[in-house]
Protein backbone atom coordinates (compact mmCIF):
# COMPACT_ATOMS: atom_id res chain seq x y z
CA UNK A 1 22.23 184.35 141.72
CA UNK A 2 22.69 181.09 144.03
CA UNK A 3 23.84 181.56 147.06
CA UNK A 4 26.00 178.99 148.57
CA UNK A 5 27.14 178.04 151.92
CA UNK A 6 30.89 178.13 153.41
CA UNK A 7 30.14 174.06 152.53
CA UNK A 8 29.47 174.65 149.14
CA UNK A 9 32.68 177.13 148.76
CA UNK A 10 34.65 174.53 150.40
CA UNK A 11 33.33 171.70 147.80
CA UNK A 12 34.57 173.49 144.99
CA UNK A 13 38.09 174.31 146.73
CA UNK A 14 38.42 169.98 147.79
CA UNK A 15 37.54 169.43 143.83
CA UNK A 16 40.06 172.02 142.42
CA UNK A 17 42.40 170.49 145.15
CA UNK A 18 41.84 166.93 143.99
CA UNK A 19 42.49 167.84 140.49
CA UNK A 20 45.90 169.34 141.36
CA UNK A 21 47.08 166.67 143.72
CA UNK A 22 46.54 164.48 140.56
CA UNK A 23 48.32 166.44 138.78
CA UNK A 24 51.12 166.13 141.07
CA UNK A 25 50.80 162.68 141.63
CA UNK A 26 50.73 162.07 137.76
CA UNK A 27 54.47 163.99 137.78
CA UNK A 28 56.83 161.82 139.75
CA UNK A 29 58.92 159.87 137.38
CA UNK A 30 57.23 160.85 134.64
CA UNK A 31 58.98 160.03 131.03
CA UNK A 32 58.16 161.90 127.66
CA UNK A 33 55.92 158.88 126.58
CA UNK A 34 53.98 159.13 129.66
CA UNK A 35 53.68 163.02 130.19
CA UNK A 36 52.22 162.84 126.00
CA UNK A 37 50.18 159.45 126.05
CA UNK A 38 50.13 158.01 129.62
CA UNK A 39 52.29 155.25 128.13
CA UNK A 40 50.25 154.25 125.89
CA UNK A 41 48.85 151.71 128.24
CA UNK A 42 45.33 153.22 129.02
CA UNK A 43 42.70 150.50 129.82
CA UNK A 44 39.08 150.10 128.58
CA UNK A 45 37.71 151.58 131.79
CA UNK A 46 39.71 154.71 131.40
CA UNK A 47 39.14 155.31 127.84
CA UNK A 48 35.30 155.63 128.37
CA UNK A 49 35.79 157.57 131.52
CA UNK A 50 38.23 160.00 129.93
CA UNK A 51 36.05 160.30 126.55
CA UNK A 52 32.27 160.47 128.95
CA UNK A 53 33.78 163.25 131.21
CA UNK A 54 35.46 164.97 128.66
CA UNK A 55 32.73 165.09 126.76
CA UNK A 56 29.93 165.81 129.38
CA UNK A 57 31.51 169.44 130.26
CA UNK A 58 29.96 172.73 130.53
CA UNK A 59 29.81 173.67 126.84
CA UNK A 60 28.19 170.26 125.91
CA UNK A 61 25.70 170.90 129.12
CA UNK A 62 24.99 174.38 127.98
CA UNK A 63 24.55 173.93 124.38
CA UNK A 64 22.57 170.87 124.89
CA UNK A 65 19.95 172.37 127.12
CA UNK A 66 19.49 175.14 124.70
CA UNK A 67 19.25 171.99 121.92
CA UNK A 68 16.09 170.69 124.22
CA UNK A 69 14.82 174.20 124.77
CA UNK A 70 14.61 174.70 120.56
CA UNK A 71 13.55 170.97 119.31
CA UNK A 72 12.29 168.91 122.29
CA UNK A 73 12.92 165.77 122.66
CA UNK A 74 14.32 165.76 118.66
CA UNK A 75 17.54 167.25 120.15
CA UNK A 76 18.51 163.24 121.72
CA UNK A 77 19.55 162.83 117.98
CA UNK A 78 22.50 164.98 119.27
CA UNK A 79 23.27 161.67 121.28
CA UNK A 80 22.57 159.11 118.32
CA UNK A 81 25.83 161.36 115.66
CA UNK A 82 27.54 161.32 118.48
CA UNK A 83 27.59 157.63 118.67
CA UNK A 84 27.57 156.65 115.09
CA UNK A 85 30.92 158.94 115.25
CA UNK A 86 32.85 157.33 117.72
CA UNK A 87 31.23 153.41 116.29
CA UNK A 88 32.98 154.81 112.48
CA UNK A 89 35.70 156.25 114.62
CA UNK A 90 36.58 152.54 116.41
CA UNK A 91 36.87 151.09 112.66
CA UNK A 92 39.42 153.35 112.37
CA UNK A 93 41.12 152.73 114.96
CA UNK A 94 41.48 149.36 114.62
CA UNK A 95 43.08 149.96 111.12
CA UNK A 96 45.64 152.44 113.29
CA UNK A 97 46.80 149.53 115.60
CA UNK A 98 48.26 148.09 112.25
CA UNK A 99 50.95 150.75 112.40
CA UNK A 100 51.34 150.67 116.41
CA UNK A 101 55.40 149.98 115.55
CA UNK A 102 55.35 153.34 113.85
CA UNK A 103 55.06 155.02 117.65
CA UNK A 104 52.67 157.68 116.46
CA UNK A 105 51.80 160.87 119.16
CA UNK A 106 49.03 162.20 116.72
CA UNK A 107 46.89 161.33 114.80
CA UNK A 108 48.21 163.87 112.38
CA UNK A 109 51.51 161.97 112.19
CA UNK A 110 49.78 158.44 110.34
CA UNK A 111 48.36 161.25 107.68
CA UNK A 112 51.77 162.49 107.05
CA UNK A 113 53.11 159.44 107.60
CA UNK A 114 50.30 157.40 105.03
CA UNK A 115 49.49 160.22 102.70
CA UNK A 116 52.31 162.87 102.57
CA UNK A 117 52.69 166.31 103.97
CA UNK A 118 50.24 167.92 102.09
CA UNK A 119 47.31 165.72 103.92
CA UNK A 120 49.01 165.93 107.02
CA UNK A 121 49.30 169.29 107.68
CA UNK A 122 45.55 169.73 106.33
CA UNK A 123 44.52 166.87 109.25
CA UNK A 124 46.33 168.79 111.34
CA UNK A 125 45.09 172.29 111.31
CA UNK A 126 41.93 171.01 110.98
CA UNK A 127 42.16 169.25 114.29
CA UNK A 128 43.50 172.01 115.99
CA UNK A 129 40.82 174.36 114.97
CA UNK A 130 38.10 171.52 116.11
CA UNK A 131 39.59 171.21 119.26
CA UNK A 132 40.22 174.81 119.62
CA UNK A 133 36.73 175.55 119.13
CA UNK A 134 35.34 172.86 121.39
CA UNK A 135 38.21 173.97 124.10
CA UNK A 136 36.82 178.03 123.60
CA UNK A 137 33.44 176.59 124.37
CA UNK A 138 34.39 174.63 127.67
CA UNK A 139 36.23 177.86 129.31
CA UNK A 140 33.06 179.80 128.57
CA UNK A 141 30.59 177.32 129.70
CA UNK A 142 32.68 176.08 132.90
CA UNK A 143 33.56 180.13 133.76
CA UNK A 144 29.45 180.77 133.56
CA UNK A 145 29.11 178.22 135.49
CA UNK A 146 31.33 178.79 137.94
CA UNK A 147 30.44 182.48 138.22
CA UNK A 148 26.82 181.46 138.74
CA UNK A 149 27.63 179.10 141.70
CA UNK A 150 29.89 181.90 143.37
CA UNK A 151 28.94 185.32 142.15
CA UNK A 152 32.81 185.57 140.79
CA UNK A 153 32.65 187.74 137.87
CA UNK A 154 33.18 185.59 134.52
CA UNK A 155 36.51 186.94 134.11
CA UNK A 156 37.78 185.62 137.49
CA UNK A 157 36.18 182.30 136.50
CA UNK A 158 37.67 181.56 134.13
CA UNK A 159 41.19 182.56 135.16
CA UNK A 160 40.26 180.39 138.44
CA UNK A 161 39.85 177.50 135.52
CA UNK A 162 42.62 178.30 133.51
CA UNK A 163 45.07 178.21 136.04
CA UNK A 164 43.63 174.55 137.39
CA UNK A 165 43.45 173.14 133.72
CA UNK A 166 47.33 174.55 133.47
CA UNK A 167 48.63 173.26 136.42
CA UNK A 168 47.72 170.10 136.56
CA UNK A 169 48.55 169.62 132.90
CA UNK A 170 51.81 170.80 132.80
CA UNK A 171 53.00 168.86 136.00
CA UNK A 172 51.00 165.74 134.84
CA UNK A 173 50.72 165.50 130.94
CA UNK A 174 48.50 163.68 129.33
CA UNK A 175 48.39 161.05 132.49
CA UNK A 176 46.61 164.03 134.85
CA UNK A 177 44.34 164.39 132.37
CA UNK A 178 43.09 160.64 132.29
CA UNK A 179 43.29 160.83 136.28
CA UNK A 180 41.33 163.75 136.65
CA UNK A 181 39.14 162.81 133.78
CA UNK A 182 38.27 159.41 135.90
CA UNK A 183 37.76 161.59 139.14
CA UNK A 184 35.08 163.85 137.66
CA UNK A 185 33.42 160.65 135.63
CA UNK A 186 32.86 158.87 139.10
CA UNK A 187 31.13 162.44 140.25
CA UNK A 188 28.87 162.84 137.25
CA UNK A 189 27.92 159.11 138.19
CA UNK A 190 27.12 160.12 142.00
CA UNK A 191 25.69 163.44 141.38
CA UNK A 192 23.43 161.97 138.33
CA UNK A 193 22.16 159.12 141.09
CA UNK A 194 21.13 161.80 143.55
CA UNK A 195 19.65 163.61 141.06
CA UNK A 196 17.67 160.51 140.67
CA UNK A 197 16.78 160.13 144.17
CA UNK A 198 15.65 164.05 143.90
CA UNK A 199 13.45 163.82 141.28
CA UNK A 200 12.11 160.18 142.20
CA UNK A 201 11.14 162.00 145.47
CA UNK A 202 9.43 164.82 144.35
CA UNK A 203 7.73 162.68 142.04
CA UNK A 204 6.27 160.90 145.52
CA UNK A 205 5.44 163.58 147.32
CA UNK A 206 3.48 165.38 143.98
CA UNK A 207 1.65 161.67 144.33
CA UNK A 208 0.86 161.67 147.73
């Protein structure tokens, strides 16, 4: 087990601070539209933030390393369905801004709403299992993660996690989410640049 520093311990507590004080900040005068879609005003740089960080969590980081360990370098075809997805995905979506009038909150609602109940609630309870899945996966990898760093036991991880996720959702909505989403895409930028300067280094000194 790592053993960290009263630095380290007080790292984690500033980030799980940070990502309530967003959530706080995301709740003053917050309307139904905002607390479900942040208005639907999201900008380009947000979107990618809130898609990369989302996306780059613990259950992505865990399953992925055990991708390289089993096929190599193979498993960076991970990467390329991932972006074929979202490319088919963005044709898509530009065929949803044709009904923007229609004010839909999921994406559930233009299948009901274009194809009848019947395809609507299938769209639906298909997404929910997706995302329940890929949610599961998250707790479990952030909670091993987080009981690695600290040497809590995994169950006290992931209540520690739980609690964060629900407080700064349910004071924030949907806008917390984008916020916090942002926050911890401008710290896998820094901490994927030192990592950089880590391994560059060590690559020197092996040299020298």
């Amino acid at each position: 087990m790592i053993t960290l520093s009263p630095l380290d311990y007080t790292l984690i507590a500033v980030y799980i601070a940070v990502m309530l004080y967003l959530g706080y900040r995301s709740s003053k005068k917050e309307t139904t539209e905002g607390f479900l879609l942040a208005d639907r005003k999201l900008g380009a740089f947000s979107t990618a933030a809130s898609i990369i960080s989302s996306k780059t969590g613990a259950g992505l980081v865990l399953t992925y390393v055990a991708l390289v360990y089993l096929y190599g370098i193979s498993a960076l075809l991970f990467f390329a369905g991932v972006v074929f997805g979202y490319l088919i995905f963005m044709l898509f979506a530009i065929h949803l801004r044709k009904f923007e009038e229609e004010r839909f909150y999921t994406l559930s609602d233009y299948f009901f709403k274009k194809h009848g109940k019947t395809v609507g609630f299938l769209s639906a309870c298909l997404i929910l299992w997706v995302m329940t899945l890929n949610f599961i996966a998250q707790l479990i990898g952030g909670s091993k993660v987080l009981s690695s760093l600290t040497g809590f036991s995994f169950l006290i991880s992931l209540i520690v996690i739980c609690v964060t996720i629900s407080i700064y959702v349910v004071m924030g909505g949907f806008k917390a989410v984008v916020k916090t989403d942002i926050a911890q895409f401008l710290a896998i930028i820094i901490l994927a640049a030192l990592l950089g300067v880590v391994m560059l280094q060590g690559v020197t000194f092996e040299a020298m």
